[in-house]
PDB file of N, CA and C in Angstrom:
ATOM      1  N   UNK A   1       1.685   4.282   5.394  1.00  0.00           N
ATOM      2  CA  UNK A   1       1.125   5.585   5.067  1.00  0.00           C
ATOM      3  C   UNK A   1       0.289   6.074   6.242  1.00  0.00           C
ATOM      4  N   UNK A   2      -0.010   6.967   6.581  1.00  0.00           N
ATOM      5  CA  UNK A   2      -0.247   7.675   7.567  1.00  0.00           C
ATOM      6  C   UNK A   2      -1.682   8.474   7.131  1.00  0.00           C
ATOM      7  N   UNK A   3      -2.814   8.694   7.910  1.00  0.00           N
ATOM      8  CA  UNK A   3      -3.961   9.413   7.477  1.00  0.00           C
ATOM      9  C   UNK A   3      -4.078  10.768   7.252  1.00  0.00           C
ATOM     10  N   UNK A   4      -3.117  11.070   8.118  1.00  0.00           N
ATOM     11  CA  UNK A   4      -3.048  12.623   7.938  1.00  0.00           C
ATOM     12  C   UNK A   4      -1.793  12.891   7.126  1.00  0.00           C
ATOM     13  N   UNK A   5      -2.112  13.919   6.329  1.00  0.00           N
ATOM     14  CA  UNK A   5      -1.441  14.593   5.263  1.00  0.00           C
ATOM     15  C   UNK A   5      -0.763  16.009   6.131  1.00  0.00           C
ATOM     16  N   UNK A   6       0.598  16.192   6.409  1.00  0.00           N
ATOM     17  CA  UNK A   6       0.872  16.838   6.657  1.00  0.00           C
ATOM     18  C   UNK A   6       2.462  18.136   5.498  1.00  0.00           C
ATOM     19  N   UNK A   7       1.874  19.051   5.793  1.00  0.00           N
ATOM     20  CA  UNK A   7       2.833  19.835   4.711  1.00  0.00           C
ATOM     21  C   UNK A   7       4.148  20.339   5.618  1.00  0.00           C
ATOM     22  N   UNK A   8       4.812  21.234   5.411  1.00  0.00           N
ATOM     23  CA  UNK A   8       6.159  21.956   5.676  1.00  0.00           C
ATOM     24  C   UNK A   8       5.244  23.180   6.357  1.00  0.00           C
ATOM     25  N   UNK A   9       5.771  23.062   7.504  1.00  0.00           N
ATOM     26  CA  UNK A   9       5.225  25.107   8.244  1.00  0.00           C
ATOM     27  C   UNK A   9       6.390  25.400   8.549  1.00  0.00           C
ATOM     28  N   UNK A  10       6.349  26.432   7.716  1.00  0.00           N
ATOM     29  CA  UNK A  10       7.636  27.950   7.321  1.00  0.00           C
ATOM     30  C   UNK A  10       7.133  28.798   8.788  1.00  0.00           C
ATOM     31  N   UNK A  11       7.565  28.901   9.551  1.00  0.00           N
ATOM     32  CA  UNK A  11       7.654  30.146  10.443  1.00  0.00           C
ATOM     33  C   UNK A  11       8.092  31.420  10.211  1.00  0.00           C
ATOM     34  N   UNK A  12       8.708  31.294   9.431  1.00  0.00           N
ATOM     35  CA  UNK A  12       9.886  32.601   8.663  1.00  0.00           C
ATOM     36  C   UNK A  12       9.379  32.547   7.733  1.00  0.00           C
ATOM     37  N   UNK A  13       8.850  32.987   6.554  1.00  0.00           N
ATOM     38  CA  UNK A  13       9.038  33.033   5.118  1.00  0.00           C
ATOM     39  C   UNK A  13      10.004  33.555   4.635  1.00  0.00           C
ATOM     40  N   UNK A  14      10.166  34.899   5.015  1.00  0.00           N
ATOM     41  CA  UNK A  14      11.303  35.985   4.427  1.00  0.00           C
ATOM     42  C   UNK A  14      12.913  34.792   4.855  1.00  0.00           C
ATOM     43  N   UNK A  15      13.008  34.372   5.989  1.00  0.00           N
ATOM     44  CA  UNK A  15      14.884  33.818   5.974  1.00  0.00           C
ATOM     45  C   UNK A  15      14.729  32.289   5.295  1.00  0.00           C
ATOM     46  N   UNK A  16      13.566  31.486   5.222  1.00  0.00           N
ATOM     47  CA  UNK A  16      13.521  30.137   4.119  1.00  0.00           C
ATOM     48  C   UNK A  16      13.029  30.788   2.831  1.00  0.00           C
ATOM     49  N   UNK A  17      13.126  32.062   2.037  1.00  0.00           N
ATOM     50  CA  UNK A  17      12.976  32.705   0.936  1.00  0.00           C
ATOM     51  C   UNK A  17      14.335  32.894   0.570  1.00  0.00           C
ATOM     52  N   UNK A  18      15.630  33.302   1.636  1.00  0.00           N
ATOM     53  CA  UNK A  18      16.287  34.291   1.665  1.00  0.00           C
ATOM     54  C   UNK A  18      17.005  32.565   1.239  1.00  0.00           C
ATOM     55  N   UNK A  19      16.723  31.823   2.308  1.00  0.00           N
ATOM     56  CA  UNK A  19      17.724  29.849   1.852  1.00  0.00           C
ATOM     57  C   UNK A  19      17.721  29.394   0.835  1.00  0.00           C
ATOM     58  N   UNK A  20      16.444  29.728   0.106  1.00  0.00           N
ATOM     59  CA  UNK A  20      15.939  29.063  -1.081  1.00  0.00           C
ATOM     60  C   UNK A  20      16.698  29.643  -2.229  1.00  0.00           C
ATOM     61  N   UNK A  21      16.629  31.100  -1.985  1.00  0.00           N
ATOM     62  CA  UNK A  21      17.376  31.596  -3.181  1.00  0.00           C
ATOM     63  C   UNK A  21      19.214  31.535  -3.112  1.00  0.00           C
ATOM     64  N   UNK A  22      19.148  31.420  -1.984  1.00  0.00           N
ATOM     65  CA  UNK A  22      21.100  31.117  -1.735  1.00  0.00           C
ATOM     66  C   UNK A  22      20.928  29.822  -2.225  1.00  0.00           C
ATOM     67  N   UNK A  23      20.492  28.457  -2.558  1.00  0.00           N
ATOM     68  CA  UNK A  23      20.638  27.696  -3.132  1.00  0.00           C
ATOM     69  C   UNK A  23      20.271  27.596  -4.444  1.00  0.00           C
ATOM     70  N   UNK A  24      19.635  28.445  -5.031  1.00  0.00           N
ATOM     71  CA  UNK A  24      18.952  28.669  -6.218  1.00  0.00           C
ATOM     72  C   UNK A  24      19.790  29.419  -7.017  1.00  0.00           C
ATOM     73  N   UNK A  25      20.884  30.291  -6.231  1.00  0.00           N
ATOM     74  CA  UNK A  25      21.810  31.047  -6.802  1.00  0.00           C
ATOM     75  C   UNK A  25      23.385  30.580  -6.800  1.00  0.00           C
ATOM     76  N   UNK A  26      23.362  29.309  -6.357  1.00  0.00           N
ATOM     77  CA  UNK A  26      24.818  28.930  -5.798  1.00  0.00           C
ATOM     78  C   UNK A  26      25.586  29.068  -4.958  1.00  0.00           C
ATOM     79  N   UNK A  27      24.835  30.176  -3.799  1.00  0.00           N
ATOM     80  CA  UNK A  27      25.394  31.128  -3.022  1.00  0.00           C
ATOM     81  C   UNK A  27      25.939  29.867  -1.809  1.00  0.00           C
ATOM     82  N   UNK A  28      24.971  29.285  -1.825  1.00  0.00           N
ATOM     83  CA  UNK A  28      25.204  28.161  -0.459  1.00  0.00           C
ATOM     84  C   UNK A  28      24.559  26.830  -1.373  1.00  0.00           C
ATOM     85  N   UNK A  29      25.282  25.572  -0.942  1.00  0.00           N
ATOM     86  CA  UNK A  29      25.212  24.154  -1.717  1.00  0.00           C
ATOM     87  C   UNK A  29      23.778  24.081  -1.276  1.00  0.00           C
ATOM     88  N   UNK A  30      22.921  23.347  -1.890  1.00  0.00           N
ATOM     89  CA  UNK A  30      21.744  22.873  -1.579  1.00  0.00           C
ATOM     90  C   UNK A  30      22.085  21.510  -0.546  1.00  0.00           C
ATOM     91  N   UNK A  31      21.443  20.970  -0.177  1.00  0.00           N
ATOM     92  CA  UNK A  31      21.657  19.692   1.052  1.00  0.00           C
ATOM     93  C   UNK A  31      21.063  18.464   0.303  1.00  0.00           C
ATOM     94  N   UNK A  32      22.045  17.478   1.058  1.00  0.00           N
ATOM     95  CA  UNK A  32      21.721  16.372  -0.165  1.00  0.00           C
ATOM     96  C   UNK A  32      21.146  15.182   0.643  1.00  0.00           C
ATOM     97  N   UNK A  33      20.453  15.508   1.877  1.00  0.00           N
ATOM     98  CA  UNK A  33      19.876  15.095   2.506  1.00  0.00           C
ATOM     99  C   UNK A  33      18.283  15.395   3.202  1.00  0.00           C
ATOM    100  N   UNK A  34      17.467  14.775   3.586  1.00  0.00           N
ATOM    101  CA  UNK A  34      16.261  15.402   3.952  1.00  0.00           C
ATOM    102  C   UNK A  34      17.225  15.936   5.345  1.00  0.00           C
ATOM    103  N   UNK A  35      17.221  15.146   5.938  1.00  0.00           N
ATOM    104  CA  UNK A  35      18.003  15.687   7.530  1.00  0.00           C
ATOM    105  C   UNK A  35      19.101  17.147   7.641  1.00  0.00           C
ATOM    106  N   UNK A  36      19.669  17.123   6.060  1.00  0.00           N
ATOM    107  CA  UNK A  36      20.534  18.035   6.113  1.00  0.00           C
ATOM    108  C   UNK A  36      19.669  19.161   6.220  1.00  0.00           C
ATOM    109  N   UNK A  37      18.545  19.365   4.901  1.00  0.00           N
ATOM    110  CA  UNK A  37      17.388  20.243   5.259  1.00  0.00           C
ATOM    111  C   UNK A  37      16.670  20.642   6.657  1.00  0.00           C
ATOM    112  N   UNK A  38      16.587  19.902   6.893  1.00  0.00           N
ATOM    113  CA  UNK A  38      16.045  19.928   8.280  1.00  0.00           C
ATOM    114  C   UNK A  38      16.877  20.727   9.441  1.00  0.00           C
ATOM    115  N   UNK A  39      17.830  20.449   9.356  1.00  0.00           N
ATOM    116  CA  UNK A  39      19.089  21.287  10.257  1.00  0.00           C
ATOM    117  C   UNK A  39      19.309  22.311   9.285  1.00  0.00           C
ATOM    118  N   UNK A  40      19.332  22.444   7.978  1.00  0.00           N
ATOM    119  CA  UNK A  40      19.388  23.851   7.478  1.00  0.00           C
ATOM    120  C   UNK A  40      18.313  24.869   8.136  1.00  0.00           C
ATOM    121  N   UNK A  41      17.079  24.479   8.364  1.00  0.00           N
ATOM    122  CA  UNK A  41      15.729  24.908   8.264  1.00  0.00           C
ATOM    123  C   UNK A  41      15.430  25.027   9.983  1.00  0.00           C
ATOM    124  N   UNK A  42      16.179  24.545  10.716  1.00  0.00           N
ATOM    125  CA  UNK A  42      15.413  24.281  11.969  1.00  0.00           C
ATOM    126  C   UNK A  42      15.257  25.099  12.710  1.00  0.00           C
ATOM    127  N   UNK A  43      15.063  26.485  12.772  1.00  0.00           N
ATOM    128  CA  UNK A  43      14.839  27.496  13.312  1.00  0.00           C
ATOM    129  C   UNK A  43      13.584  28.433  12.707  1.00  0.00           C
ATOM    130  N   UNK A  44      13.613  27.952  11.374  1.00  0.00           N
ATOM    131  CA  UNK A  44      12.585  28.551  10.367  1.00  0.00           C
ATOM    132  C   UNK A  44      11.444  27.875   9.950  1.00  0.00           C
ATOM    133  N   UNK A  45      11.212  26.839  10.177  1.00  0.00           N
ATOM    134  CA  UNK A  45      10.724  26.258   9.534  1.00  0.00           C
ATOM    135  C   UNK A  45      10.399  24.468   9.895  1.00  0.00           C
ATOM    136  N   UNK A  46       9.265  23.964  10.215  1.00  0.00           N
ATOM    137  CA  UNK A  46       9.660  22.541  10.554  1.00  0.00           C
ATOM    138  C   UNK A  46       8.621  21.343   9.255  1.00  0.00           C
ATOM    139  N   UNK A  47       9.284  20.385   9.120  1.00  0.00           N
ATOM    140  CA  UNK A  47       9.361  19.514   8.705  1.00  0.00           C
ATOM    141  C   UNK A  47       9.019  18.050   8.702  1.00  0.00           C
ATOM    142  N   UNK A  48       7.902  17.445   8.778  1.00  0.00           N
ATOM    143  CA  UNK A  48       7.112  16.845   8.926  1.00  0.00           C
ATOM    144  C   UNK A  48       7.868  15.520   8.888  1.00  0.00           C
ATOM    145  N   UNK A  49       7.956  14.721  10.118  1.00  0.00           N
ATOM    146  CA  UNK A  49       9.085  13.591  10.181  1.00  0.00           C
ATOM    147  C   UNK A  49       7.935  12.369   9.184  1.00  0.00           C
ATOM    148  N   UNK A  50       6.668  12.489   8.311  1.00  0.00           N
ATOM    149  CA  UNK A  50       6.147  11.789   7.150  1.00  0.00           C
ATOM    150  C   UNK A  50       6.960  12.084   6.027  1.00  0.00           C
ATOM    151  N   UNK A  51       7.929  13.191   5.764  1.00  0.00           N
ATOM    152  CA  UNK A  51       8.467  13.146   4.723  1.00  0.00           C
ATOM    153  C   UNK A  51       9.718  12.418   5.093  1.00  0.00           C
ATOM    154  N   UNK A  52      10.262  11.204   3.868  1.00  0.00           N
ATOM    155  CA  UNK A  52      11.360  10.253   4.625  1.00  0.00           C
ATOM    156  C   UNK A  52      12.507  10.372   3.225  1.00  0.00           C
ATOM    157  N   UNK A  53      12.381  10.988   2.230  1.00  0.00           N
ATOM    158  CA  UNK A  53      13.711  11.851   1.572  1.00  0.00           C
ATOM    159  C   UNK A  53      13.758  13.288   0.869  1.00  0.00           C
ATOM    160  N   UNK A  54      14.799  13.578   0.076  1.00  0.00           N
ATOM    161  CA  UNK A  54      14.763  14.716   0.067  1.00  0.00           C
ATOM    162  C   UNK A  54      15.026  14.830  -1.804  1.00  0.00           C
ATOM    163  N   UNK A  55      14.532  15.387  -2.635  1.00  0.00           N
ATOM    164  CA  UNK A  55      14.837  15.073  -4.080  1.00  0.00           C
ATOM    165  C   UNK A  55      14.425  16.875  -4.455  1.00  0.00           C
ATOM    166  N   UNK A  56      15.971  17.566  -4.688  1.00  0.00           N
ATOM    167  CA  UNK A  56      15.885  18.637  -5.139  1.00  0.00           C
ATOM    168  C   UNK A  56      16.104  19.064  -6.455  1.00  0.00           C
ATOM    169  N   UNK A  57      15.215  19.355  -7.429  1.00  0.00           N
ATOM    170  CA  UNK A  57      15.405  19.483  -9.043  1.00  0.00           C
ATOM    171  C   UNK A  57      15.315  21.142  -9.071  1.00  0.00           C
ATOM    172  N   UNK A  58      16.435  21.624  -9.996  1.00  0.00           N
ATOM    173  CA  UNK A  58      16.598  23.178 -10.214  1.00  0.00           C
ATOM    174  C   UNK A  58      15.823  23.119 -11.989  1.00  0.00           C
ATOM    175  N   UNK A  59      14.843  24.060 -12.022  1.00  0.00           N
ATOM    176  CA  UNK A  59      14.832  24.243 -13.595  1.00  0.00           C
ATOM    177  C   UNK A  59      15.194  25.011 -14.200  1.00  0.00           C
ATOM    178  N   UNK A  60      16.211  25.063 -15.453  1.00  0.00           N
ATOM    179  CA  UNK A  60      16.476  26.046 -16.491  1.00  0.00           C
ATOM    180  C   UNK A  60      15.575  26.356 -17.171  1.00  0.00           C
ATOM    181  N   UNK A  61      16.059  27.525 -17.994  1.00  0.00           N
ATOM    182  CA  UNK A  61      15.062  28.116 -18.863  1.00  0.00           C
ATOM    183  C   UNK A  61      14.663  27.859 -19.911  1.00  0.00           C
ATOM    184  N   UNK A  62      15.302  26.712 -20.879  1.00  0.00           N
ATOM    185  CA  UNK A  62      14.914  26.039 -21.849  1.00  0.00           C
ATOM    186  C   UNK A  62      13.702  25.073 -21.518  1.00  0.00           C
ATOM    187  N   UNK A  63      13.470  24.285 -20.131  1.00  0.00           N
ATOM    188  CA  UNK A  63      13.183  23.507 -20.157  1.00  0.00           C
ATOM    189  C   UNK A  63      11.264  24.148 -18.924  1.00  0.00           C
ATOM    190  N   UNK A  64      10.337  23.565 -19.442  1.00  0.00           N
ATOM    191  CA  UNK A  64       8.811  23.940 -18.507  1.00  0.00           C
ATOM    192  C   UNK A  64       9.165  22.873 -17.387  1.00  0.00           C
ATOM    193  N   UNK A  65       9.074  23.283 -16.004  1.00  0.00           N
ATOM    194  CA  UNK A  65       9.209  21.728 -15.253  1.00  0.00           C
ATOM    195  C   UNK A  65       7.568  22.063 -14.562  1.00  0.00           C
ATOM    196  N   UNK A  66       6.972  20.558 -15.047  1.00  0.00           N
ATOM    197  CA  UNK A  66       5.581  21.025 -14.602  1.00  0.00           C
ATOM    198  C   UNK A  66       5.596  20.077 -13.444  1.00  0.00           C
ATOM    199  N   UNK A  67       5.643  20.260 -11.820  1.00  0.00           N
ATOM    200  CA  UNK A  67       5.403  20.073 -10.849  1.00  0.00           C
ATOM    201  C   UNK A  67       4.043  19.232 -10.198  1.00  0.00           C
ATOM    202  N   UNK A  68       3.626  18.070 -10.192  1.00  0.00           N
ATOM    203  CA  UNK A  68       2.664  17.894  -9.638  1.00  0.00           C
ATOM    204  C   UNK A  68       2.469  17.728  -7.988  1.00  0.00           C
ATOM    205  N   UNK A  69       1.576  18.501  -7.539  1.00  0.00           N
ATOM    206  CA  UNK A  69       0.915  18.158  -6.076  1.00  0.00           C
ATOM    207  C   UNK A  69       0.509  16.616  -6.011  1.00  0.00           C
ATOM    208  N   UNK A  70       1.055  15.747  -4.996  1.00  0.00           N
ATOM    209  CA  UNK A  70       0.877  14.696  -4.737  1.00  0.00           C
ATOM    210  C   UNK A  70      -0.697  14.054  -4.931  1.00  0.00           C
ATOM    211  N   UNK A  71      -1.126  13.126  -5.625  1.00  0.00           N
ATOM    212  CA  UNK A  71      -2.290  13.081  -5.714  1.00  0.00           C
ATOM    213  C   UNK A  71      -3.324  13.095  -4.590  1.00  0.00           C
ATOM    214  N   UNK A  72      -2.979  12.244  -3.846  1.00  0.00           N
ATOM    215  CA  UNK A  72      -3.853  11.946  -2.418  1.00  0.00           C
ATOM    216  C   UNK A  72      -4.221  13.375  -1.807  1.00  0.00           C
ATOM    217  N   UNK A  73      -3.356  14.599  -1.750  1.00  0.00           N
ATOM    218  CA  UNK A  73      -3.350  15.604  -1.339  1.00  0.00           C
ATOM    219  C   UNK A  73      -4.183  16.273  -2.173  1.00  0.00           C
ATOM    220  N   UNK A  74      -4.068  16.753  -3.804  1.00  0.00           N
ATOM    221  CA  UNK A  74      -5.265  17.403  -4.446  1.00  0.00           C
ATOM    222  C   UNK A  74      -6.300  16.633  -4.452  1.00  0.00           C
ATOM    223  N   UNK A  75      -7.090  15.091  -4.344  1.00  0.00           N
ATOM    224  CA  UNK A  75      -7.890  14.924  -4.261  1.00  0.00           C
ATOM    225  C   UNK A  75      -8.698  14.918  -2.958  1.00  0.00           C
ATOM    226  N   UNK A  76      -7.873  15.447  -1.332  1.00  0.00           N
ATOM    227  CA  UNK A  76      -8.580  15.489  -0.492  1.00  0.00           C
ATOM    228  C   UNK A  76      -8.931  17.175  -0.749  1.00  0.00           C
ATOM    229  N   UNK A  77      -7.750  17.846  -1.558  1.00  0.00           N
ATOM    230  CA  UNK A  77      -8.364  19.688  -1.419  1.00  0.00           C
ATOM    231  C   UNK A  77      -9.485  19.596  -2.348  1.00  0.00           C
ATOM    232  N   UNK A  78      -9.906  19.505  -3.643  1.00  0.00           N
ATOM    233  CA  UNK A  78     -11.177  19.099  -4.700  1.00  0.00           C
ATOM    234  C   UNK A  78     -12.293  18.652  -3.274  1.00  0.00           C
ATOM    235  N   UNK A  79     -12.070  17.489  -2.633  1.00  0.00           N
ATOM    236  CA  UNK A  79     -13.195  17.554  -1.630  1.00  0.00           C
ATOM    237  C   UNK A  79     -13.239  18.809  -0.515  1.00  0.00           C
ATOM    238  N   UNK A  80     -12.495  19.358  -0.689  1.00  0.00           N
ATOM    239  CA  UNK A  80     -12.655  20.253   0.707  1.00  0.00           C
ATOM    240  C   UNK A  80     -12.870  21.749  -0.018  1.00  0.00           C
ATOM    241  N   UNK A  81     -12.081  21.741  -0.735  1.00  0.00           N
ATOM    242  CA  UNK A  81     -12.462  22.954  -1.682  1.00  0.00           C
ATOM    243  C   UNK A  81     -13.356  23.328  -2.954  1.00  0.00           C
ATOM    244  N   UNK A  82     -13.473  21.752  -3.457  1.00  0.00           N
ATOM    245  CA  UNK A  82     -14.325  22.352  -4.724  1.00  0.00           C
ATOM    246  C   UNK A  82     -15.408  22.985  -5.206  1.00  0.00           C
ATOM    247  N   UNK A  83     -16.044  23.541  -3.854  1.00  0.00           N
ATOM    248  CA  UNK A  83     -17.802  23.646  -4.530  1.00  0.00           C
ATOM    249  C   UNK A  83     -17.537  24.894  -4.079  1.00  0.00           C
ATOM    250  N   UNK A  84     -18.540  25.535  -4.217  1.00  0.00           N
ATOM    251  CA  UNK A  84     -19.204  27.457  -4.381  1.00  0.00           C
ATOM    252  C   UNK A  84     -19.456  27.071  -2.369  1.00  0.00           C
ATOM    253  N   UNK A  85     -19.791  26.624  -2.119  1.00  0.00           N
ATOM    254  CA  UNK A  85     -19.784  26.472  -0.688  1.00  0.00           C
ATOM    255  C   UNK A  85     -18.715  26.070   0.309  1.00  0.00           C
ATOM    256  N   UNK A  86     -17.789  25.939  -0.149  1.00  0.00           N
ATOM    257  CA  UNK A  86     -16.690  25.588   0.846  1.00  0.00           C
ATOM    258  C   UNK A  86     -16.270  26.710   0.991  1.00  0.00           C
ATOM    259  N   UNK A  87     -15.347  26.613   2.341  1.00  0.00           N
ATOM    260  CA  UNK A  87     -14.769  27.813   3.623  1.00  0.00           C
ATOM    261  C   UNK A  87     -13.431  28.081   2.479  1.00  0.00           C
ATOM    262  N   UNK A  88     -12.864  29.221   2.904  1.00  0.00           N
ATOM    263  CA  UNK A  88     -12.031  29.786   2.104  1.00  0.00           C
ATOM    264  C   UNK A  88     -10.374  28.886   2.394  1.00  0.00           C
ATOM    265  N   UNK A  89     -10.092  29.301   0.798  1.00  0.00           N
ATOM    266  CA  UNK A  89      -8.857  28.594   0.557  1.00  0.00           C
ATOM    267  C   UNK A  89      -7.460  29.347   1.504  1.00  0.00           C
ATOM    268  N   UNK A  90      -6.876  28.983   2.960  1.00  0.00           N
ATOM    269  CA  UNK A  90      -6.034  29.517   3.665  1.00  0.00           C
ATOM    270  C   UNK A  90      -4.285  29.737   2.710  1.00  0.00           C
ATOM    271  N   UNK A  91      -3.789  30.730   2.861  1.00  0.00           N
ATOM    272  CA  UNK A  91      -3.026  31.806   2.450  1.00  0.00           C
ATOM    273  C   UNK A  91      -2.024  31.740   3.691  1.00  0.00           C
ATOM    274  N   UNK A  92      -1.045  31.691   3.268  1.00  0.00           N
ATOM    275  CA  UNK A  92      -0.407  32.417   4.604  1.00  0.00           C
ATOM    276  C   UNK A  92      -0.114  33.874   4.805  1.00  0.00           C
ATOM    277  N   UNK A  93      -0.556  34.178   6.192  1.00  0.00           N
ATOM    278  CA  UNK A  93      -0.504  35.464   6.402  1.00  0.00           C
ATOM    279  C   UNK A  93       0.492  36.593   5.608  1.00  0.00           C
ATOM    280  N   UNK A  94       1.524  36.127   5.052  1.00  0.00           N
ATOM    281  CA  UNK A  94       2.399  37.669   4.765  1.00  0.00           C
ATOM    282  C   UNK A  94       1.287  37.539   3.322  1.00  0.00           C
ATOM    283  N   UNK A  95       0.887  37.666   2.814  1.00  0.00           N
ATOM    284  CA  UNK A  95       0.129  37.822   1.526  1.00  0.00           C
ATOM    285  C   UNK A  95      -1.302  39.023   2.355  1.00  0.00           C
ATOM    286  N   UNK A  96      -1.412  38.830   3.487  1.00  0.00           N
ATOM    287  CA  UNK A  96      -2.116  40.042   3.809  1.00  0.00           C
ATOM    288  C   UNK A  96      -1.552  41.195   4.418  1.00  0.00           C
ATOM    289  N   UNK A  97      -0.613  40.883   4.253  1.00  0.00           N
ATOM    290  CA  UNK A  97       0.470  42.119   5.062  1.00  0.00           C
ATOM    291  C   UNK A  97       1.476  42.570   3.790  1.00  0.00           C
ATOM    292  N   UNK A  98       0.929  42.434   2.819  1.00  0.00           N
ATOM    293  CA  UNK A  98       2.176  42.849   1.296  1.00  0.00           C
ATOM    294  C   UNK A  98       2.043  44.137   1.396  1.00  0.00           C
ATOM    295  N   UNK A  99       1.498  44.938   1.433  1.00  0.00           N
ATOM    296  CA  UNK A  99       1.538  46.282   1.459  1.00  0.00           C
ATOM    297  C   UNK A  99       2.460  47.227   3.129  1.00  0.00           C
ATOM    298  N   UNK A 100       2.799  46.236   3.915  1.00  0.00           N
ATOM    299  CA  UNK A 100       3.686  46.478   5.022  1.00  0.00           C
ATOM    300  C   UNK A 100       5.217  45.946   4.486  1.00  0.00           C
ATOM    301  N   UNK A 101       5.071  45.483   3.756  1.00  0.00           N
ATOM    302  CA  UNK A 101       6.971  45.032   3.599  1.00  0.00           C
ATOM    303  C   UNK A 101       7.355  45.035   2.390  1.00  0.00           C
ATOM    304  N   UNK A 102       8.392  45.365   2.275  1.00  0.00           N
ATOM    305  CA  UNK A 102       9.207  45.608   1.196  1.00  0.00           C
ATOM    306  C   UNK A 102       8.981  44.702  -0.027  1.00  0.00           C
ATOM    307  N   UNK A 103       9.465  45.335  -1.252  1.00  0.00           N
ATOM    308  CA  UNK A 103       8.915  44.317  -2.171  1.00  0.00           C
ATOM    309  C   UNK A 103      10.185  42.888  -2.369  1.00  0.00           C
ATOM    310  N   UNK A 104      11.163  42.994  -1.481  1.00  0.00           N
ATOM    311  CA  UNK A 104      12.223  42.145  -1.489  1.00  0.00           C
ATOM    312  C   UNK A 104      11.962  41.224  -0.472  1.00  0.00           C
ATOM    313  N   UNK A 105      11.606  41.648   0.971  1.00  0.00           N
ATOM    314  CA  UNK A 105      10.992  40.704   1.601  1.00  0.00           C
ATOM    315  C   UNK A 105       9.571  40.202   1.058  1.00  0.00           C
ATOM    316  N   UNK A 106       8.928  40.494   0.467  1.00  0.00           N
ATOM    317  CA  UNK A 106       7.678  40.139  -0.059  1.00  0.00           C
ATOM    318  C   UNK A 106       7.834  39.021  -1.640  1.00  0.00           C
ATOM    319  N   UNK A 107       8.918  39.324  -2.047  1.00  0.00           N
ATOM    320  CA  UNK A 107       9.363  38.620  -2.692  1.00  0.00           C
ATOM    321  C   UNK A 107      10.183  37.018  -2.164  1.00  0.00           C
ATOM    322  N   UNK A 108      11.079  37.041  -1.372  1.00  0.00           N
ATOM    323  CA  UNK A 108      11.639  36.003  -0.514  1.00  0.00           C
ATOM    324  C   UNK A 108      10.571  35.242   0.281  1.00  0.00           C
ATOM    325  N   UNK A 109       9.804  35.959   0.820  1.00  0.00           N
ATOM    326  CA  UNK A 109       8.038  35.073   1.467  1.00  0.00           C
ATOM    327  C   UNK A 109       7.543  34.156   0.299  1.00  0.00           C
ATOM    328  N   UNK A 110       7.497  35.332  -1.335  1.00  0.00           N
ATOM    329  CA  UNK A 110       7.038  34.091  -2.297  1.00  0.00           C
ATOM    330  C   UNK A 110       7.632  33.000  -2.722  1.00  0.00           C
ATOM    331  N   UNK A 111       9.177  33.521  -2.711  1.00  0.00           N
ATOM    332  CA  UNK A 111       9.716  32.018  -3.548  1.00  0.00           C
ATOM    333  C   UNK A 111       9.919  30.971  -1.829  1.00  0.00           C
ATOM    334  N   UNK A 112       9.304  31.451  -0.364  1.00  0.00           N
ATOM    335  CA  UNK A 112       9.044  30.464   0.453  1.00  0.00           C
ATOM    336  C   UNK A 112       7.925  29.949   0.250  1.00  0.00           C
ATOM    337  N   UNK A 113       7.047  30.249  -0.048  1.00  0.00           N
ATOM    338  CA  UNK A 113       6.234  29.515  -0.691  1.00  0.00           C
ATOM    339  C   UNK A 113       5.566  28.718  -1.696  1.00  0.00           C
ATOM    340  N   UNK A 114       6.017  29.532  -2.743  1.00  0.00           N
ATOM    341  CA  UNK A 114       6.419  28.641  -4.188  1.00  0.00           C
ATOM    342  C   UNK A 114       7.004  27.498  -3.765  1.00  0.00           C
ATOM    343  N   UNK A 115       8.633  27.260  -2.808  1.00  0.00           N
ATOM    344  CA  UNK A 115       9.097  26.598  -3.248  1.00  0.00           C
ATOM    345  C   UNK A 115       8.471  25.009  -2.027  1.00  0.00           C
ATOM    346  N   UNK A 116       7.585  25.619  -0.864  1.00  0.00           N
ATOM    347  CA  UNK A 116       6.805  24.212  -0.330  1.00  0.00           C
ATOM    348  C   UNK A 116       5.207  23.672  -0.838  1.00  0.00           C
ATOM    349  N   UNK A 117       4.997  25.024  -1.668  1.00  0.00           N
ATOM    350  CA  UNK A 117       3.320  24.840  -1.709  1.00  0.00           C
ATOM    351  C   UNK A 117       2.997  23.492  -2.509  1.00  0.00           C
ATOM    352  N   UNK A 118       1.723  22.558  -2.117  1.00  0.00           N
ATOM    353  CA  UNK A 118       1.448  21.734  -2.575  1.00  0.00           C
ATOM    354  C   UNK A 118      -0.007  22.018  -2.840  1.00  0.00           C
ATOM    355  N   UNK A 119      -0.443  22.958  -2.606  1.00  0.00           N
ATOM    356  CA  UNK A 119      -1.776  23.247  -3.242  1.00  0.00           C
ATOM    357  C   UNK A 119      -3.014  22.503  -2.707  1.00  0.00           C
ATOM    358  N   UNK A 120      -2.861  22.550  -0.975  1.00  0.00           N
ATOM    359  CA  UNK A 120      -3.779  21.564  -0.850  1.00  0.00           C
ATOM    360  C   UNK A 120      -4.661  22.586   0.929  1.00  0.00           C
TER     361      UNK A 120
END
């Protein structure tokens, strides 16, 4: 295990929004590999060689899929974030620029983020 906690940085939101939902829609196979991801993604987006597989679950609508953020990760954000005094919780930039782009690209930015955020 490694000390530093590192996440997924999307460079693109809008074209890993635009991936996410071509796999979300059937449009293009999802990858059944971390590596395959990685070469899907490698222009958009890079990938933290700490993550060592790849486990993609789609949810239907019958079913709540409740997602947990890795523990080690929400208990270092609770220290970094929890009190009335800590520095502000970072956003990625297109969330301050929503009122410059379309609500379709602004939409594809979210489900890029929905679909790496770990909440930390």
């Amino acid at each position: 295990m490694t000390d530093e906690l590192k996440k997924v940085e999307i460079h693109d939101y809008q074209a890993f929004g635009q991936l996410i939902t071509e796999y979300a829609t059937g449009a293009k196979p999802w990858p059944e590999t971390l590596e395959g991801l990685k070469q899907a993604t490698k222009d958009i987006a890079t990938i933290p060689d700490t993550y060592k597989a790849l486990q993609v679950i789609q949810a239907c609508e019958e079913v709540l899929l409740l997602r947990l953020p890795p523990r080690r990760m929400t208990e270092e954000s609770l220290a970094k974030y929890g009190d009335a005094s800590a520095k502000a919780y970072p956003l990625p930039d297109f969330y301050a620029r929503k009122d410059e782009m379309s609500e379709h690209d602004f939409y594809l930015s979210r489900v890029a983020d929905y679909t790496i955020a770990v909440c930390t």
